[in-house]
N, C-alpha and C. Protein backbone atom coordinates (compact mmCIF):
# COMPACT_ATOMS: atom_id res chain seq x y z
N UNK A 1 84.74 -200.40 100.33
CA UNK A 1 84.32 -199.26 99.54
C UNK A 1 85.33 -198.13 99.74
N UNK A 2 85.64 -197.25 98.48
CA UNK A 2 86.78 -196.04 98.76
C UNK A 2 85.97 -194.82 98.38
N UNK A 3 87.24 -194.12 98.48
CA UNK A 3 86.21 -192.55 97.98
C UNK A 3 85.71 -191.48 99.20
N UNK A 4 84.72 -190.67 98.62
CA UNK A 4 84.79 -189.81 100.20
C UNK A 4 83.31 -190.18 100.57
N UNK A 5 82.62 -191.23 99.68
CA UNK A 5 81.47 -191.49 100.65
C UNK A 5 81.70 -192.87 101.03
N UNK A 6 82.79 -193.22 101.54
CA UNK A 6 83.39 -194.89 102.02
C UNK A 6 82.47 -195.21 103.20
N UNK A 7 81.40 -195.72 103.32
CA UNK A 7 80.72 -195.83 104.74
C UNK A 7 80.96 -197.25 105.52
N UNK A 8 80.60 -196.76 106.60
CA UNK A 8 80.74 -197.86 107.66
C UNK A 8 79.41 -198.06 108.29
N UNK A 9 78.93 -199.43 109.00
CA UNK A 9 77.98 -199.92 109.44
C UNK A 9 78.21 -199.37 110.86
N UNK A 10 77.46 -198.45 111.58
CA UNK A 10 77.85 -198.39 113.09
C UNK A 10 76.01 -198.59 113.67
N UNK A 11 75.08 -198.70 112.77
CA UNK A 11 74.32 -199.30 113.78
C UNK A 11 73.40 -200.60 113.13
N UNK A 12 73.25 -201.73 114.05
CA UNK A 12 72.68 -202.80 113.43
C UNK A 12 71.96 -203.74 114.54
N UNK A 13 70.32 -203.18 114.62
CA UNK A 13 69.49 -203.64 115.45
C UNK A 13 68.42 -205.04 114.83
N UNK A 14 68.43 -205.84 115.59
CA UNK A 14 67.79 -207.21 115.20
C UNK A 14 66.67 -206.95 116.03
N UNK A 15 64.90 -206.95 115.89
CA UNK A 15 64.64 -207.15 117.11
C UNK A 15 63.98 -208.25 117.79
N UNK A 16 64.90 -209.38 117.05
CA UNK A 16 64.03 -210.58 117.83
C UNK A 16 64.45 -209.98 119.52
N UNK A 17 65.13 -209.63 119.94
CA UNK A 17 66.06 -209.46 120.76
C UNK A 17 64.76 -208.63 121.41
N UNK A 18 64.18 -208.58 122.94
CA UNK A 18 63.54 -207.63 123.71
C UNK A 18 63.69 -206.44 123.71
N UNK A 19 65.75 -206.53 124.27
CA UNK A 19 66.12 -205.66 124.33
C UNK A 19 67.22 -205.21 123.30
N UNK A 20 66.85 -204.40 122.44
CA UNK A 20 67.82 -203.50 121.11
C UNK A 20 69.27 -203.60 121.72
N UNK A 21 69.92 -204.64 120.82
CA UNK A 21 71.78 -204.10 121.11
C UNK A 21 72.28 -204.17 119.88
N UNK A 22 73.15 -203.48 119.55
CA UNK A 22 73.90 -203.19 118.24
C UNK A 22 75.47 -204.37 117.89
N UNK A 23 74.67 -205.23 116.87
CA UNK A 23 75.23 -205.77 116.11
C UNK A 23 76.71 -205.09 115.42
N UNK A 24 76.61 -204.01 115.10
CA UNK A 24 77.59 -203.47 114.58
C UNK A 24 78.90 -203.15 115.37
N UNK A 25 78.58 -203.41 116.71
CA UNK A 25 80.04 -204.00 117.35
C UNK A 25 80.77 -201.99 117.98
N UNK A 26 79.41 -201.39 117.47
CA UNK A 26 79.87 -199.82 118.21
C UNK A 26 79.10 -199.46 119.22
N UNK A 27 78.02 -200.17 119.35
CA UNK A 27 77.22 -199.64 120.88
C UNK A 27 76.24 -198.87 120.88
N UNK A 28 75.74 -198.84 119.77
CA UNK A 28 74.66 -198.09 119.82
C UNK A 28 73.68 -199.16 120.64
N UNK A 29 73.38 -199.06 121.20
CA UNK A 29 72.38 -199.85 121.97
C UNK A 29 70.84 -198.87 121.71
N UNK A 30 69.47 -199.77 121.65
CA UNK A 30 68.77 -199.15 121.66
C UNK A 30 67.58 -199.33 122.65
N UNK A 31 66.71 -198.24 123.20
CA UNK A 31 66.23 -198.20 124.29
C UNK A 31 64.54 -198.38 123.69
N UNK A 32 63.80 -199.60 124.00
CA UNK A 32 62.98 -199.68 122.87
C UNK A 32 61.28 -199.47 124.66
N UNK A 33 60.02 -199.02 123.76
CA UNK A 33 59.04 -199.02 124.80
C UNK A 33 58.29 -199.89 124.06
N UNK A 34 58.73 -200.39 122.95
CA UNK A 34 57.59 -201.29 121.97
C UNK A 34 57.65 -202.90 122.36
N UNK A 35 56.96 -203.65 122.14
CA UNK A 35 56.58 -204.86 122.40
C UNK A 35 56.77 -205.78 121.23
N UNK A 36 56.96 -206.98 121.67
CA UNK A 36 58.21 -207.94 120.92
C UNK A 36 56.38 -208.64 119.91
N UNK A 37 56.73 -208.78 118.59
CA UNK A 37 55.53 -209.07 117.69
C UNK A 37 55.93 -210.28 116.78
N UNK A 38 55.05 -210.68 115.82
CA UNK A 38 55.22 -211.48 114.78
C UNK A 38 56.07 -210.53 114.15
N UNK A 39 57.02 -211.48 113.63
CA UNK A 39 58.15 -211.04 112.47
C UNK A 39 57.55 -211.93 111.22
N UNK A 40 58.56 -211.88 109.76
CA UNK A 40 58.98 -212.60 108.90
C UNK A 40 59.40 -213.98 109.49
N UNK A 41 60.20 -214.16 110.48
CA UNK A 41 60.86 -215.14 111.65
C UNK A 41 60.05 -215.74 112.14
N UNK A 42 59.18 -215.36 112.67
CA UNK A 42 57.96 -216.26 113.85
C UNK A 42 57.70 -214.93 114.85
N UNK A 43 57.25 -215.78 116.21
CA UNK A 43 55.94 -214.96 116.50
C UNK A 43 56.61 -213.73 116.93
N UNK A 44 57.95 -213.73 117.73
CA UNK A 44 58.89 -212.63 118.36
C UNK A 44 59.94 -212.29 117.84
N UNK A 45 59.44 -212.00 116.29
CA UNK A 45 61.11 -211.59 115.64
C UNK A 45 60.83 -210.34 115.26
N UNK A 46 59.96 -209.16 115.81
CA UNK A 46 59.57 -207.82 115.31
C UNK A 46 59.25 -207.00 116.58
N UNK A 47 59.48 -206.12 116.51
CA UNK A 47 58.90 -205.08 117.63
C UNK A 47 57.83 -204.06 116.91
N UNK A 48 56.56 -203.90 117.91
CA UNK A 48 55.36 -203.86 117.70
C UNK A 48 55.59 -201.92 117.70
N UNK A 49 54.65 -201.68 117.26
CA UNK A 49 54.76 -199.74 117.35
C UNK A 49 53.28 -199.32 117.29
N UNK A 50 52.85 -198.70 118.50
CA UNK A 50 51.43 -198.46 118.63
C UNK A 50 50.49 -197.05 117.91
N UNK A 51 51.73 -196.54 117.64
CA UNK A 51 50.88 -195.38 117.33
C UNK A 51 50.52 -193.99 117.57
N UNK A 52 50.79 -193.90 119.14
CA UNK A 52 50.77 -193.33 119.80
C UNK A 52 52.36 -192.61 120.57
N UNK A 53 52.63 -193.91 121.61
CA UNK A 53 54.02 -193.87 122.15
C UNK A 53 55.66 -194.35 121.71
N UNK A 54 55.03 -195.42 121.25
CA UNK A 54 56.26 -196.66 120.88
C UNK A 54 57.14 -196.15 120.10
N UNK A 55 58.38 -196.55 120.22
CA UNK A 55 60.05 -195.96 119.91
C UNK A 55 60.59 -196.52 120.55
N UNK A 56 61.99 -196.94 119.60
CA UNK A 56 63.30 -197.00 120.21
C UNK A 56 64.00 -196.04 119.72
N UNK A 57 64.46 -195.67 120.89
CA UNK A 57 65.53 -194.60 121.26
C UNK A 57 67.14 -195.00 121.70
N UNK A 58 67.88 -194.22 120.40
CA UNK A 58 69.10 -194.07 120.54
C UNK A 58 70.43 -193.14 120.76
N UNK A 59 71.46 -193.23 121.93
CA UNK A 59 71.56 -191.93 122.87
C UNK A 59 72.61 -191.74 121.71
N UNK A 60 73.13 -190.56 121.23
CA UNK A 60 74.30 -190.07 120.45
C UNK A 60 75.37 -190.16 120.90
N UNK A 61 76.04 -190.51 119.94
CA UNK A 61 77.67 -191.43 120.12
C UNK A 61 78.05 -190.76 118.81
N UNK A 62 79.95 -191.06 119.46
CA UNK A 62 81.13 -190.54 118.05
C UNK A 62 80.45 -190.83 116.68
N UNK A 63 79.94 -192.43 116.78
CA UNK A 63 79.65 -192.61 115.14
C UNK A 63 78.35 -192.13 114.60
N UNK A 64 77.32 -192.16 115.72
CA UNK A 64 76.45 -191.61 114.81
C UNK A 64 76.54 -190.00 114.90
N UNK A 65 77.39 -189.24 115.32
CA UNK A 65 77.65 -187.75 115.30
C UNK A 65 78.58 -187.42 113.73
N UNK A 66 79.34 -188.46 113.00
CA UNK A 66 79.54 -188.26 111.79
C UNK A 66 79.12 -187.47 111.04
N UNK A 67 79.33 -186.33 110.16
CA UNK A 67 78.99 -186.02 108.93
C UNK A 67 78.57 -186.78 107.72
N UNK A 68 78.58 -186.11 106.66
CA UNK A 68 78.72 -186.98 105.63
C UNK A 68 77.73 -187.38 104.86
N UNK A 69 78.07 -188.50 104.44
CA UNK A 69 77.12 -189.48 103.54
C UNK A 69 76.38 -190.78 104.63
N UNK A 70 75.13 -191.39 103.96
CA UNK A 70 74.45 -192.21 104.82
C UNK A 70 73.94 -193.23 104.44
N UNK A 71 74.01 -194.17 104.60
CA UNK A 71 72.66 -195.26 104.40
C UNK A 71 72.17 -195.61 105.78
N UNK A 72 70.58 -195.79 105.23
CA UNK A 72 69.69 -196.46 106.29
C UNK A 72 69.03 -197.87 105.64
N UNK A 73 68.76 -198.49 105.96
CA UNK A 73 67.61 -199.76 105.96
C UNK A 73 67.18 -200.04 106.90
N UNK A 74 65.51 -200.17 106.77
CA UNK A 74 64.61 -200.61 107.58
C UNK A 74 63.47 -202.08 107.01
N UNK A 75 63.64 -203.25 108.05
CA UNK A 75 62.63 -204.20 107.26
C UNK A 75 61.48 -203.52 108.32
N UNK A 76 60.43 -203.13 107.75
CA UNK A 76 58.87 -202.81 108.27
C UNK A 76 57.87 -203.51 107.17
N UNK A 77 56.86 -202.85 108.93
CA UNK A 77 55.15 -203.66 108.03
C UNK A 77 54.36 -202.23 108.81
N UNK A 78 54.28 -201.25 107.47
CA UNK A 78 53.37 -199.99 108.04
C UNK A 78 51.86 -200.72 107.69
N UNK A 79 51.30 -200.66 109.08
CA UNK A 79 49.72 -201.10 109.58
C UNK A 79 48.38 -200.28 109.86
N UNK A 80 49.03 -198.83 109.14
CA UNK A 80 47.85 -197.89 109.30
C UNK A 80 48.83 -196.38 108.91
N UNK A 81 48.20 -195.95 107.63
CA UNK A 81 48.25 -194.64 107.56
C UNK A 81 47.57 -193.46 108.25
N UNK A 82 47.54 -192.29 107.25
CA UNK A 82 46.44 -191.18 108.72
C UNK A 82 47.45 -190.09 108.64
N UNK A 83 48.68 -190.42 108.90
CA UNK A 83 49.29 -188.92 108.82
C UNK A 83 50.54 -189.43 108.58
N UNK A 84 51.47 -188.80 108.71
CA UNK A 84 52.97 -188.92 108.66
C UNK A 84 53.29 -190.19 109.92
N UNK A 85 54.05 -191.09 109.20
CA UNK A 85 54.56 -191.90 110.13
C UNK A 85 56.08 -192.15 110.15
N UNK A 86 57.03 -191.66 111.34
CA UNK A 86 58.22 -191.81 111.45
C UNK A 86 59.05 -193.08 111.10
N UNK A 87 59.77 -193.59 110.35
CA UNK A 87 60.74 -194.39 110.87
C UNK A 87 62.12 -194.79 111.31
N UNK A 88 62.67 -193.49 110.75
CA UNK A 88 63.67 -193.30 111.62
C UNK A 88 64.29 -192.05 111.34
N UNK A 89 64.54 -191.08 112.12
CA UNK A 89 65.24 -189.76 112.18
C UNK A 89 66.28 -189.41 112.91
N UNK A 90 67.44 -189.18 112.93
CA UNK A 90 68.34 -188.64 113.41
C UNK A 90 67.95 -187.28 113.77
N UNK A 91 68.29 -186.64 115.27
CA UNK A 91 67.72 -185.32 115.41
C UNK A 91 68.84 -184.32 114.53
N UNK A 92 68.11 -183.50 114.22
CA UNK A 92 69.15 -182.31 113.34
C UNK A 92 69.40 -183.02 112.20
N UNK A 93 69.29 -183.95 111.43
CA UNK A 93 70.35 -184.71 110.54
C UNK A 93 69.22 -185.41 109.46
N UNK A 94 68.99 -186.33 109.76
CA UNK A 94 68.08 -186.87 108.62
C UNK A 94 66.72 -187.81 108.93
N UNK A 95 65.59 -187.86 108.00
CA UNK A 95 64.70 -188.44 108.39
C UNK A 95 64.36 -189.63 107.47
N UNK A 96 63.80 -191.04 107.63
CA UNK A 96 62.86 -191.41 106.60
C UNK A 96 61.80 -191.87 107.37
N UNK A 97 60.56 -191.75 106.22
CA UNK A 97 58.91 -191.87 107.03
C UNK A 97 57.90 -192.20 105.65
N UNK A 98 56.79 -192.83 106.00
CA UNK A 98 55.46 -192.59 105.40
C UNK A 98 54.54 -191.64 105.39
N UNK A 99 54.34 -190.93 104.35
CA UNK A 99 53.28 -190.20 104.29
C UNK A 99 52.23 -190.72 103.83
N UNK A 100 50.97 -189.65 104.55
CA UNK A 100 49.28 -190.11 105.10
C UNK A 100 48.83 -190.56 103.77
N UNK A 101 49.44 -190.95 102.32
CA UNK A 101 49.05 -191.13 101.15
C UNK A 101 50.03 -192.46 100.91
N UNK A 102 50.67 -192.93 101.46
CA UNK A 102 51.39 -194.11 101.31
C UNK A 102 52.89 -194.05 100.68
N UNK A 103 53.06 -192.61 100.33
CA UNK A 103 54.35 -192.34 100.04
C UNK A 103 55.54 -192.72 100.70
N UNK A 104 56.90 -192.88 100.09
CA UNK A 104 57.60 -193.00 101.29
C UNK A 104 58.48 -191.63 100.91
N UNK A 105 59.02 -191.13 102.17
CA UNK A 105 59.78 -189.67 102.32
C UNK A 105 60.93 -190.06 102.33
N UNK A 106 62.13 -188.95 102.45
CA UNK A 106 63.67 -188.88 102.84
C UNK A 106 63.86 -187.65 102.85
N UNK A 107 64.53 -186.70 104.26
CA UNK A 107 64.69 -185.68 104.02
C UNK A 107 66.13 -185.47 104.26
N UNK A 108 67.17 -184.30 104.50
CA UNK A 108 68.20 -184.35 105.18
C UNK A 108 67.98 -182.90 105.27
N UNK A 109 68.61 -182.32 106.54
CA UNK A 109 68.66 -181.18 107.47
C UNK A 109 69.75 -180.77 107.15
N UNK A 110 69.84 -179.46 106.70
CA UNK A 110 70.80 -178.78 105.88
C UNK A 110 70.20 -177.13 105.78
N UNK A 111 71.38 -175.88 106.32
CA UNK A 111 71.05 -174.75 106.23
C UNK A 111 69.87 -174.50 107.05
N UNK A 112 69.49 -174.79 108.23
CA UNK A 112 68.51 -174.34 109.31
C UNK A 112 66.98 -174.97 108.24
N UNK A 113 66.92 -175.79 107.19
CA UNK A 113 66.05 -176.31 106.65
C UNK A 113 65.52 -177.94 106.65
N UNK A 114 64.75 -178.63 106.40
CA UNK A 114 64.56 -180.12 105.66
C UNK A 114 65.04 -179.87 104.40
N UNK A 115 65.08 -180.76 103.15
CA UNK A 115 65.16 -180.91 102.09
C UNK A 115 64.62 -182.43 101.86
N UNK A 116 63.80 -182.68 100.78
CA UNK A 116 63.11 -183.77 101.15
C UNK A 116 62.96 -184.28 99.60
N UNK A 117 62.51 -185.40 99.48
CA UNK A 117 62.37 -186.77 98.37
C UNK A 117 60.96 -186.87 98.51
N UNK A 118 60.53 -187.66 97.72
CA UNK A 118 59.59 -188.69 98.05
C UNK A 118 59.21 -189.43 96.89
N UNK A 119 58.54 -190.54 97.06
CA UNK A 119 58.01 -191.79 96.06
C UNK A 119 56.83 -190.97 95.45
N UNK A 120 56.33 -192.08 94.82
CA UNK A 120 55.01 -191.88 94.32
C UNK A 120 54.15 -192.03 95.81
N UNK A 121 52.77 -191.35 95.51
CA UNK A 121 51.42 -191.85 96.70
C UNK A 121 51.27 -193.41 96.36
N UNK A 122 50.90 -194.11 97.38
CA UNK A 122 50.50 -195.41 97.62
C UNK A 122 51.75 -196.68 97.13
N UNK A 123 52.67 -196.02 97.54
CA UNK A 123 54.08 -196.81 97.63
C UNK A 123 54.15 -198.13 98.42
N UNK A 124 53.22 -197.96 99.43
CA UNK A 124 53.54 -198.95 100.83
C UNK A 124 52.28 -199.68 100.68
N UNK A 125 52.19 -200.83 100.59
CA UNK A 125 50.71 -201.39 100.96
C UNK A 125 50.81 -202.31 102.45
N UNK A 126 49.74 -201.56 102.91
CA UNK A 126 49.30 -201.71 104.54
C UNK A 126 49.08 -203.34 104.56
N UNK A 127 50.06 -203.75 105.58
CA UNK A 127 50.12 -205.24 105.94
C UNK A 127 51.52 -206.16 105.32
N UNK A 128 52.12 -205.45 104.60
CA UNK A 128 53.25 -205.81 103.72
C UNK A 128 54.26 -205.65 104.38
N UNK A 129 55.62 -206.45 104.78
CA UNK A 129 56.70 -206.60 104.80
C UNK A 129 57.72 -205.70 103.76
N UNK A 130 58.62 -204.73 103.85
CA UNK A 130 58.83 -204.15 102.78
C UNK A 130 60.73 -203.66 103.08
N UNK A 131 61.07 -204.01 102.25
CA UNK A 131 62.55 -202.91 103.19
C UNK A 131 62.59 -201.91 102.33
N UNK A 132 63.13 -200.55 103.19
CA UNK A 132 63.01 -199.18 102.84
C UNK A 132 64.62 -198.76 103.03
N UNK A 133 64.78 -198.23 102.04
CA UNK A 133 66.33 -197.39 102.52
C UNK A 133 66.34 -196.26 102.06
N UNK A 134 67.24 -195.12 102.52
CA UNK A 134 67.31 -193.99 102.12
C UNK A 134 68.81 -193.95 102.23
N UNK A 135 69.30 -193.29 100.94
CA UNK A 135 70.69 -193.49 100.59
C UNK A 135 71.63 -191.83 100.45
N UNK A 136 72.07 -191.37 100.91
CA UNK A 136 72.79 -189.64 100.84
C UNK A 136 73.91 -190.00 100.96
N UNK A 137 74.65 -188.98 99.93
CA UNK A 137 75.93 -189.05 99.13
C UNK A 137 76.33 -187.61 99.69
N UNK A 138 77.76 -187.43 100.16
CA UNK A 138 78.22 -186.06 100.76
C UNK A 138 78.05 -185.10 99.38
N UNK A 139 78.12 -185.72 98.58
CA UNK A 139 77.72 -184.78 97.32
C UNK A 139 76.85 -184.60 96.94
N UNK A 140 75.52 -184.71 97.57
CA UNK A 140 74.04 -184.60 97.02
C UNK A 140 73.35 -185.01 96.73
N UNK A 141 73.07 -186.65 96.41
CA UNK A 141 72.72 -187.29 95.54
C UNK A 141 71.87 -187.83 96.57
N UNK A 142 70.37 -187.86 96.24
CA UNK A 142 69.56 -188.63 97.55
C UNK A 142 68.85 -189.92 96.70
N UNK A 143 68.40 -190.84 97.50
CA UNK A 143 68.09 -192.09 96.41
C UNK A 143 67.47 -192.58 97.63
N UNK A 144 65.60 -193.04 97.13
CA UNK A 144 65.40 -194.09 98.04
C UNK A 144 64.99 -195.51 97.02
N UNK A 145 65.53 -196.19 98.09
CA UNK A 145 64.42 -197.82 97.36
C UNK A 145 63.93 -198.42 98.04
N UNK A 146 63.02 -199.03 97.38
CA UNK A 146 61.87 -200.19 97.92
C UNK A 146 62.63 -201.68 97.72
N UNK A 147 62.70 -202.17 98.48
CA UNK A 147 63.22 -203.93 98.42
C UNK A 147 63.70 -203.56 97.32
N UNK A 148 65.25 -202.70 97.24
CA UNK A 148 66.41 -202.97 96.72
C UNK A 148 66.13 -202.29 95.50
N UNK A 149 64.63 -201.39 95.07
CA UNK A 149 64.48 -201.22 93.58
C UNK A 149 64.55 -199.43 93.95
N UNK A 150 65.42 -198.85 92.65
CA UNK A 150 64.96 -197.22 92.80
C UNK A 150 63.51 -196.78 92.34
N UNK A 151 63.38 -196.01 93.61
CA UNK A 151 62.02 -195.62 93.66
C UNK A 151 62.00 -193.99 93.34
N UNK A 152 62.88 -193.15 93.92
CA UNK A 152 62.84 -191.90 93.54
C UNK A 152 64.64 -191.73 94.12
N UNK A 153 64.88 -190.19 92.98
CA UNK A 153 65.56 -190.00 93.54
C UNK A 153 66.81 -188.39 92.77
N UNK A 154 67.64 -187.70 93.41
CA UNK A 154 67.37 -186.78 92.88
C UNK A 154 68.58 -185.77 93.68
N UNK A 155 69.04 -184.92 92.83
CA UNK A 155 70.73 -184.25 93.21
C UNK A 155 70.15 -182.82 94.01
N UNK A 156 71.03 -182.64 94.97
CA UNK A 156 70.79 -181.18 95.53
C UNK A 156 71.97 -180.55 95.92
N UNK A 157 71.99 -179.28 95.85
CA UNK A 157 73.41 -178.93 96.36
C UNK A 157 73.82 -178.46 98.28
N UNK A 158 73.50 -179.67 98.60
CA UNK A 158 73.59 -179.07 99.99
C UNK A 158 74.65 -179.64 100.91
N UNK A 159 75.50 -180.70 100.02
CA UNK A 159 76.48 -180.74 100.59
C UNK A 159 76.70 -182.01 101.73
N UNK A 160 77.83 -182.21 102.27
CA UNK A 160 77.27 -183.69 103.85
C UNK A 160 76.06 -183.37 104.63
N UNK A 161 75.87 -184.39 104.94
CA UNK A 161 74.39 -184.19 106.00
C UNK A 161 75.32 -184.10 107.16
N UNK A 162 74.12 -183.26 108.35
CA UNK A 162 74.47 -183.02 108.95
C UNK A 162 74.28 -184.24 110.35
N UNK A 163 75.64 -184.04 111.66
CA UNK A 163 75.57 -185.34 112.26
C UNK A 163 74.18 -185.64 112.95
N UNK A 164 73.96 -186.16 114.08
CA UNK A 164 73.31 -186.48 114.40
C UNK A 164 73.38 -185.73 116.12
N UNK A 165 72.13 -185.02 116.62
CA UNK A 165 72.53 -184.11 117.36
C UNK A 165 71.84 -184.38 118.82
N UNK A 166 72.92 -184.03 119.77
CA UNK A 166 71.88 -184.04 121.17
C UNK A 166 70.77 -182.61 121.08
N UNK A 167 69.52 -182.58 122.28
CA UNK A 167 69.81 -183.89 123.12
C UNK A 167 68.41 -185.91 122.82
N UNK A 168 68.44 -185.63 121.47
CA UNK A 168 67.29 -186.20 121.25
C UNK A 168 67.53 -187.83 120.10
N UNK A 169 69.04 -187.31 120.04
CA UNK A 169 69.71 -188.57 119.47
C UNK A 169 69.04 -188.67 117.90
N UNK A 170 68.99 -190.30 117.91
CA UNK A 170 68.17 -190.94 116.87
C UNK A 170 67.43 -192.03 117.11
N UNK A 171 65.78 -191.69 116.75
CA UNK A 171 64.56 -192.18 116.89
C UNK A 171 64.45 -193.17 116.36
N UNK A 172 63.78 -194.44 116.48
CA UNK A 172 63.34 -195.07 115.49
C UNK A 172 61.92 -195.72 115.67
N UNK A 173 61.06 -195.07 114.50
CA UNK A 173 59.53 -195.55 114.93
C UNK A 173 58.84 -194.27 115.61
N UNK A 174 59.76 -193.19 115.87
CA UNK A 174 58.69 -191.84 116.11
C UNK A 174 59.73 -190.34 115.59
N UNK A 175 58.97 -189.24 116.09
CA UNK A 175 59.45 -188.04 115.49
C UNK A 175 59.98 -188.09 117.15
N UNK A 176 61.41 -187.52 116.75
CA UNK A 176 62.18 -187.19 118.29
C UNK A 176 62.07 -186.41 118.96
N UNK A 177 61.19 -185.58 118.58
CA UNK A 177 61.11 -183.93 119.59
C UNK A 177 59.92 -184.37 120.74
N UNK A 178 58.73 -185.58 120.17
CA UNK A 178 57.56 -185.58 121.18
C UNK A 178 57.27 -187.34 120.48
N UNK A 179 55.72 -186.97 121.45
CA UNK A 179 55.50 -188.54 121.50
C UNK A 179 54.06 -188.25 119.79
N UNK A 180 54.73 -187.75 118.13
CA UNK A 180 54.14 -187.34 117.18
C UNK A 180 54.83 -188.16 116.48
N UNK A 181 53.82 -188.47 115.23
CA UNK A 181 54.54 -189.09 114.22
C UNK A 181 55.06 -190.62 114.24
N UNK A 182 54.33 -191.23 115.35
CA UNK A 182 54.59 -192.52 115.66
C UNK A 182 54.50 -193.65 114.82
N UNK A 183 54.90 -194.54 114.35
CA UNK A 183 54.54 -195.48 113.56
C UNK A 183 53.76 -196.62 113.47
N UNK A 184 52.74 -196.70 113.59
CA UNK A 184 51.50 -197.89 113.42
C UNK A 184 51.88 -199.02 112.87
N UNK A 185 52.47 -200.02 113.22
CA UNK A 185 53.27 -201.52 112.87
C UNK A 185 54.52 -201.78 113.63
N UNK A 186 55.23 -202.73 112.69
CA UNK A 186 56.08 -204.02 113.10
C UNK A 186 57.36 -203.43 112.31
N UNK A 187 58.61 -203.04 113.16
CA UNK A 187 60.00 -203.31 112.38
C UNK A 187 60.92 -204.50 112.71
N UNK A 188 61.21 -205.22 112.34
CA UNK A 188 61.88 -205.98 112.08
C UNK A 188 63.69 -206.20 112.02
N UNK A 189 63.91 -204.95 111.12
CA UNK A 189 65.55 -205.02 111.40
C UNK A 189 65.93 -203.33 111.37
N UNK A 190 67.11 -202.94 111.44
CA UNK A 190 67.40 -201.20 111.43
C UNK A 190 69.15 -201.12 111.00
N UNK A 191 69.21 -200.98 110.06
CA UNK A 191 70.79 -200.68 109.61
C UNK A 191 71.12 -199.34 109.51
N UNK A 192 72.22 -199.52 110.07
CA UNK A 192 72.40 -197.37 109.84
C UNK A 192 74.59 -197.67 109.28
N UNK A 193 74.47 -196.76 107.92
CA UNK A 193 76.06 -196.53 107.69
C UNK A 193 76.21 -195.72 107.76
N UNK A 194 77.28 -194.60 108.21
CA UNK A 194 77.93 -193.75 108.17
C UNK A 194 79.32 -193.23 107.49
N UNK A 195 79.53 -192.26 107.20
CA UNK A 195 80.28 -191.58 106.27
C UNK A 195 81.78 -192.22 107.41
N UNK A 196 83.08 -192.84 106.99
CA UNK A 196 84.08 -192.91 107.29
C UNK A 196 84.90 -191.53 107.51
N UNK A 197 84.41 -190.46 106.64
CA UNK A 197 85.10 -189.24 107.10
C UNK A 197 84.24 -188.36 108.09
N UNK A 198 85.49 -187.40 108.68
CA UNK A 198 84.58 -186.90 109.86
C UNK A 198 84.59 -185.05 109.63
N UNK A 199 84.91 -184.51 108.03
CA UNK A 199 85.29 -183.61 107.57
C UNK A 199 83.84 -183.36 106.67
């Protein structure tokens, strides 16, 4: 890919694996408290998320401190709405999550603010396997989809997102500031690209 949103893969978590290590060959390693579940795969190809505590946690590194433009993908199975449920946020930088109506969100952190997306209500059906991505363009352009289809999506002028900040890294499966916003189910896989430029 060329251009100034040329991205690169720097994080790529499988979790048949107990313990989270990054596929993408940069180290993000991830520090998980969740418990190994039924996947798509069989019985231990997912890590479980209670609700309460459960997260994997990832410490901030060169690549995910990038500017820029982003993609995320997540394979999940959200198992209970109720309020906002995290699935993955970069601190300072960007979020995607379920809202208590089945929506799915995307925000990016820009100007001491959120700026945010969202689907239609009842986007996610509880018990479903689903992949979610949230897509940001250094030029504005936010886009999420559902298993590969556009679901919403929509131009802002705010410019690269911002990197990814200590001391709280990037979450996956809760809100990074506390033990809020946890996610009720099973993820399965976690792709993160980053902007090739560091301007």
């Amino acid at each position: 890919m060329t251009g100034p949103d040329a991205l690169e893969l720097v994080l790529h978590h499988r979790y048949t694996d107990p313990h989270p290590h990054d596929l993408s060959g940069h180290g993000n390693v991830g520090f998980s408290t969740g418990t190994r579940a039924r996947g798509r795969q069989g019985p231990h190809a997912a890590l479980a998320f209670d609700g309460a505590h459960d997260r994997v946690f990832v410490p901030p590194s060169p690549t995910l401190a990038r500017p820029g433009g982003f993609r995320t993908d997540l394979v999940v199975n959200v198992e209970a709405l109720g309020q906002r449920r995290t699935l993955i946020e970069g601190y300072l930088s960007f979020a995607l999550y379920v809202e208590a109506d089945g929506a799915v969100g995307g925000s990016v952190y820009r100007y001491k603010d959120w700026h945010s997306l969202q689907t239609a209500p009842g986007s996610i059906r509880l018990g479903d396997w689903i992949t979610i991505t949230l897509m940001y363009s250094s030029d504005g352009i936010m886009t999420l989809l559902l298993n590969e289809e556009q679901a919403a999506a929509d131009y802002r002028r705010l410019g690269p997102c911002n990197a990814i900040a200590w001391p709280f890294g990037l979450s996956i499966g809760a809100w990074p500031d506390a033990d809020q916003r946890v996610l009720q189910g099973r993820i399965e896989e976690v792709k993160l690209w980053r902007s090739l430029r560091t301007t």
